[in-house]
N, C-alpha and C. Protein backbone atom coordinates (compact mmCIF):
# COMPACT_ATOMS: atom_id res chain seq x y z
N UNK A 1 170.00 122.66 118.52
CA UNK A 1 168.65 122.59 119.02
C UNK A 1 168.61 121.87 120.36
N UNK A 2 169.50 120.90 120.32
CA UNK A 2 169.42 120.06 121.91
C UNK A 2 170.02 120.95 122.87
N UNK A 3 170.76 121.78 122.59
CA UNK A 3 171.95 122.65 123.26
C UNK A 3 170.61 123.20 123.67
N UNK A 4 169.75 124.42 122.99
CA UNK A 4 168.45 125.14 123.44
C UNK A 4 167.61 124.74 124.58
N UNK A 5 167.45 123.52 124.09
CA UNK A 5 166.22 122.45 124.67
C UNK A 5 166.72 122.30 126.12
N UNK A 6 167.96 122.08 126.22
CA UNK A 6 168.45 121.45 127.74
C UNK A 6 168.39 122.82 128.44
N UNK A 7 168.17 123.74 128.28
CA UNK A 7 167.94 125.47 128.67
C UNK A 7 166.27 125.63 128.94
N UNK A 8 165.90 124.58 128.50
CA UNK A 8 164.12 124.75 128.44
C UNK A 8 163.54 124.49 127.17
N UNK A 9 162.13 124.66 127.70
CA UNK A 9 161.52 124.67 126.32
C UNK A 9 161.21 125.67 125.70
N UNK A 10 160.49 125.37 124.00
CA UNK A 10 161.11 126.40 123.24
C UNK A 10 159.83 126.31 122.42
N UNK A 11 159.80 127.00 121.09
CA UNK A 11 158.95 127.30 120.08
C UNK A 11 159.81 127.10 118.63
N UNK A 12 158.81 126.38 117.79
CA UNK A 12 159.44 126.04 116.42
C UNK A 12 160.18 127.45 116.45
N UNK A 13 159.57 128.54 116.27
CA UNK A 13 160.05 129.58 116.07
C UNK A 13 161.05 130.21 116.86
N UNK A 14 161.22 130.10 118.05
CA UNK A 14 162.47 130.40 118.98
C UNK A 14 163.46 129.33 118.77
N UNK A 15 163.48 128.00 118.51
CA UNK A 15 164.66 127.18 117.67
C UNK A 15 164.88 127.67 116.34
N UNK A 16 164.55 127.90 115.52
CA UNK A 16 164.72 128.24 114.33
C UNK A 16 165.69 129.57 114.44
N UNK A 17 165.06 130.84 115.28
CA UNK A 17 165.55 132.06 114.51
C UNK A 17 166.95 132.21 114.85
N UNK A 18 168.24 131.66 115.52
CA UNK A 18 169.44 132.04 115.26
C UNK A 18 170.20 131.16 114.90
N UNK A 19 168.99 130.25 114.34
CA UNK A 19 169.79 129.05 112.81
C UNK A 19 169.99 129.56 111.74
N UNK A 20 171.12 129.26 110.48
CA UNK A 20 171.17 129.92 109.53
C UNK A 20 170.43 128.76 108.30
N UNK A 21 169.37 128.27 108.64
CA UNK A 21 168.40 127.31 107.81
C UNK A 21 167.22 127.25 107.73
N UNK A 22 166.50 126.98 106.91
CA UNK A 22 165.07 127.35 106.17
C UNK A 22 164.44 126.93 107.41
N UNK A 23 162.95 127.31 107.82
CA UNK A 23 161.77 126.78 108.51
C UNK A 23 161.56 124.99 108.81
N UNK A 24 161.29 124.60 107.24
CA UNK A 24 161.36 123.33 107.09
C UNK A 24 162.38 122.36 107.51
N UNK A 25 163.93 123.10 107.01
CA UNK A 25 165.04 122.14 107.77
C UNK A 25 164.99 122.12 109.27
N UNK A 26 164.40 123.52 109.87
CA UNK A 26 164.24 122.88 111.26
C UNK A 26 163.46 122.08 111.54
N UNK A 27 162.26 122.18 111.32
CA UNK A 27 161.15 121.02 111.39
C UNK A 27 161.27 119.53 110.76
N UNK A 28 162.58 119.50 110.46
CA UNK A 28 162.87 118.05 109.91
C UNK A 28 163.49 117.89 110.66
N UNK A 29 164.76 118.43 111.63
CA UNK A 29 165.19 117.97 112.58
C UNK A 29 164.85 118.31 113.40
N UNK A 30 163.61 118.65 113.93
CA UNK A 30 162.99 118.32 115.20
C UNK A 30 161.89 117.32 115.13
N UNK A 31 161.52 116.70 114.15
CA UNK A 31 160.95 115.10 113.67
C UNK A 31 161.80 114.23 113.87
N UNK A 32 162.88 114.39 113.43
CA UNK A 32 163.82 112.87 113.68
C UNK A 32 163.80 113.33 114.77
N UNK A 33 164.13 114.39 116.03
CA UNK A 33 164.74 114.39 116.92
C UNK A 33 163.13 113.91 118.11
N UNK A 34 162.38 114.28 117.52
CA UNK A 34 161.21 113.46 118.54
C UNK A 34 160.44 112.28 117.89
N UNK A 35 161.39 111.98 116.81
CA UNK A 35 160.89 110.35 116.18
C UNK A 35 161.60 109.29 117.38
N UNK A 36 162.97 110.34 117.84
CA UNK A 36 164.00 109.26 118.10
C UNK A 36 163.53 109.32 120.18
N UNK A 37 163.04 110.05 119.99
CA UNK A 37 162.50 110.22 121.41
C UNK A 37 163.04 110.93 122.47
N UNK A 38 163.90 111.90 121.69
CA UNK A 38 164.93 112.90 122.47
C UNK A 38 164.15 114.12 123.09
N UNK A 39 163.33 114.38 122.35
CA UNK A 39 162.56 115.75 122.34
C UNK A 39 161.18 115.12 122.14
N UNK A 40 160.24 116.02 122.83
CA UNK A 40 158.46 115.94 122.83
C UNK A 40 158.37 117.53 122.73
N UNK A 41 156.85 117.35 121.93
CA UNK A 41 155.97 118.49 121.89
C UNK A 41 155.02 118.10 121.89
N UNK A 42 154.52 120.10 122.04
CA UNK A 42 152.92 120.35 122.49
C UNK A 42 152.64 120.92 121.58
N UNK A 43 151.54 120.85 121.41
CA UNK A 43 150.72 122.15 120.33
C UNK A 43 149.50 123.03 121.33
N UNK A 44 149.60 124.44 121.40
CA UNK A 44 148.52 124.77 121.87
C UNK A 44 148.41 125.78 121.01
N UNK A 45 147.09 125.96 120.27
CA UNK A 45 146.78 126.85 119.24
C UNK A 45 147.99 126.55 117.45
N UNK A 46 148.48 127.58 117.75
CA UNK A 46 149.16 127.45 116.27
C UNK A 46 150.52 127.39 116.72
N UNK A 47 150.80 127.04 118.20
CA UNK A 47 152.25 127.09 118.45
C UNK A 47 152.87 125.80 119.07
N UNK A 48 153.66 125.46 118.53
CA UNK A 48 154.02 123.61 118.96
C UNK A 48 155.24 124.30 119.76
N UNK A 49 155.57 123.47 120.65
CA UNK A 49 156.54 123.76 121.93
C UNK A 49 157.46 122.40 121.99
N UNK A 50 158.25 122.82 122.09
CA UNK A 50 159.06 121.34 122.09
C UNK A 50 160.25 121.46 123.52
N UNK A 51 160.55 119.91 124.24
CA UNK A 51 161.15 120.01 125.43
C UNK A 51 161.69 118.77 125.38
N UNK A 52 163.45 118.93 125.98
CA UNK A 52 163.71 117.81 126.08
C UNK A 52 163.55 116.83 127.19
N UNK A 53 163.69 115.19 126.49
CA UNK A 53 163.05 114.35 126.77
C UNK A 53 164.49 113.51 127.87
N UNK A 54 164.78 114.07 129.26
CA UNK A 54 166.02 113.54 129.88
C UNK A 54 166.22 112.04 130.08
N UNK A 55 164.84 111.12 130.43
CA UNK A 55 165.55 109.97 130.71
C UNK A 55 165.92 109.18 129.27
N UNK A 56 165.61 109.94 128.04
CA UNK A 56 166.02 109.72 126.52
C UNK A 56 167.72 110.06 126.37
N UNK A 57 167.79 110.92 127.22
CA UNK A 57 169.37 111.37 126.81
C UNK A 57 170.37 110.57 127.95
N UNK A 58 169.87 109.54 128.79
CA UNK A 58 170.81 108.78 129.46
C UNK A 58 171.47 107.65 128.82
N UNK A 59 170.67 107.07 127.57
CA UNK A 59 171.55 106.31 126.75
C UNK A 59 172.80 107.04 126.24
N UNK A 60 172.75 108.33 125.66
CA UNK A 60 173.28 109.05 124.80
C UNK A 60 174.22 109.49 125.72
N UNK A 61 174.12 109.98 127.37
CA UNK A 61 175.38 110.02 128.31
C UNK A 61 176.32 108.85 128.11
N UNK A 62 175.93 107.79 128.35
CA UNK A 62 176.73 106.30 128.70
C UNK A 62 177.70 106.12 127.58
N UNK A 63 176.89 106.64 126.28
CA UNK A 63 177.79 106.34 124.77
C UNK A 63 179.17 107.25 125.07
N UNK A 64 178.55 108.18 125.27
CA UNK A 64 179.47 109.50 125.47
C UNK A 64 180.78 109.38 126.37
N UNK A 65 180.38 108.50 127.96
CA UNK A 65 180.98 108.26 128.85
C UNK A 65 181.61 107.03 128.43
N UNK A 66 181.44 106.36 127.78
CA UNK A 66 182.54 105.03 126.79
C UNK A 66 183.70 105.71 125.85
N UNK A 67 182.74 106.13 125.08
CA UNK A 67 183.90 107.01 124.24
C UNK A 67 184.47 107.76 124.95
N UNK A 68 184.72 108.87 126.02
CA UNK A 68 185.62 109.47 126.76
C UNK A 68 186.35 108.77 127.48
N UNK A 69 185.82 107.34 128.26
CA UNK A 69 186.94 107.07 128.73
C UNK A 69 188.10 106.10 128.01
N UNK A 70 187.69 105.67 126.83
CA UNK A 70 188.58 105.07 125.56
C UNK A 70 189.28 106.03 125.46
N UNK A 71 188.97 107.64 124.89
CA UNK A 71 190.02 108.39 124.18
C UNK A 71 190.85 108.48 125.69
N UNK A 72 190.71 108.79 126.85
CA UNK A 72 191.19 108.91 127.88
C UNK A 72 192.12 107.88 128.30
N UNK A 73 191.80 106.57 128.17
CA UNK A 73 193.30 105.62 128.00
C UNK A 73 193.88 106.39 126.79
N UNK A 74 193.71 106.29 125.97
CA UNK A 74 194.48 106.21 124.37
C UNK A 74 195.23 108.15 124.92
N UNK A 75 195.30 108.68 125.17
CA UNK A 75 195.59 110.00 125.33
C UNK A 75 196.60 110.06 126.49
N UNK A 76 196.20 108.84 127.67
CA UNK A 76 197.38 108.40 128.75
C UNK A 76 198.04 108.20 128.17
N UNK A 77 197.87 106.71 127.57
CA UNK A 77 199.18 106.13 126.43
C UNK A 77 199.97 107.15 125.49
N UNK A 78 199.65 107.84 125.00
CA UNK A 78 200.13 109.02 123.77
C UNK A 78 200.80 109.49 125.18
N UNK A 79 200.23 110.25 126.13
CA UNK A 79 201.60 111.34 127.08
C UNK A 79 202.71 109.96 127.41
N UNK A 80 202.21 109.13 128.47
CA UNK A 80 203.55 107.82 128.50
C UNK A 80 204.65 107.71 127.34
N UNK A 81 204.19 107.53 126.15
CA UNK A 81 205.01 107.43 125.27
C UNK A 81 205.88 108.54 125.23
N UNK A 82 204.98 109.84 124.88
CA UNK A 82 205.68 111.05 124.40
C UNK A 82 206.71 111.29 125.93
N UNK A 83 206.30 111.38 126.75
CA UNK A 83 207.32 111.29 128.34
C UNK A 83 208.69 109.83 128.01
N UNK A 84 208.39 108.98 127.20
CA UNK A 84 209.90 108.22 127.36
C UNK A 84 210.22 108.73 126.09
N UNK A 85 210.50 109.32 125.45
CA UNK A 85 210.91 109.81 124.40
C UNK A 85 211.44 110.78 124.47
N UNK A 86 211.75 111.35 125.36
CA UNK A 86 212.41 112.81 126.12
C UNK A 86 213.78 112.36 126.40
């Protein structure tokens, strides 16, 4: 659904249809996902629109950019090793 969202915005119903999960499971994770403040919606008429929320996903870069550059030592170290072992 975030994958969608960063493409634009969308409709309960245009997230949902090339999920293989009920109506409701989407609408539960698009509640946590705009509980948590990743995603906002609109409602106009009977159709809620949902869009993601970018300066929400700059925490979620930084995590991302820690953990990559950890596995990125640890993955130097693994070739160093595997190179004196030759």
């Amino acid at each position: 659904m975030v994958e969608r969202l960063s493409r634009g915005s969308a409709s309960v119903s245009e997230l949902a249809e090339p999920l293989p999960m009920s109506l409701p499971a989407v609408l539960q994770h698009l509640r946590v996902l705009e509980s948590s403040g990743l995603v906002s919606s609109e409602k106009v008429g009977r159709v809620r629109t949902f869009r993601i929320e970018p300066a929400a996903m700059r925490p979620v870069e930084r995590w991302i950019d820690a953990r990559r550059s950890s596995m990125q030592h640890r993955l130097d170290a693994l070739g160093q090793y595997l190179d004196s072992t030759r």
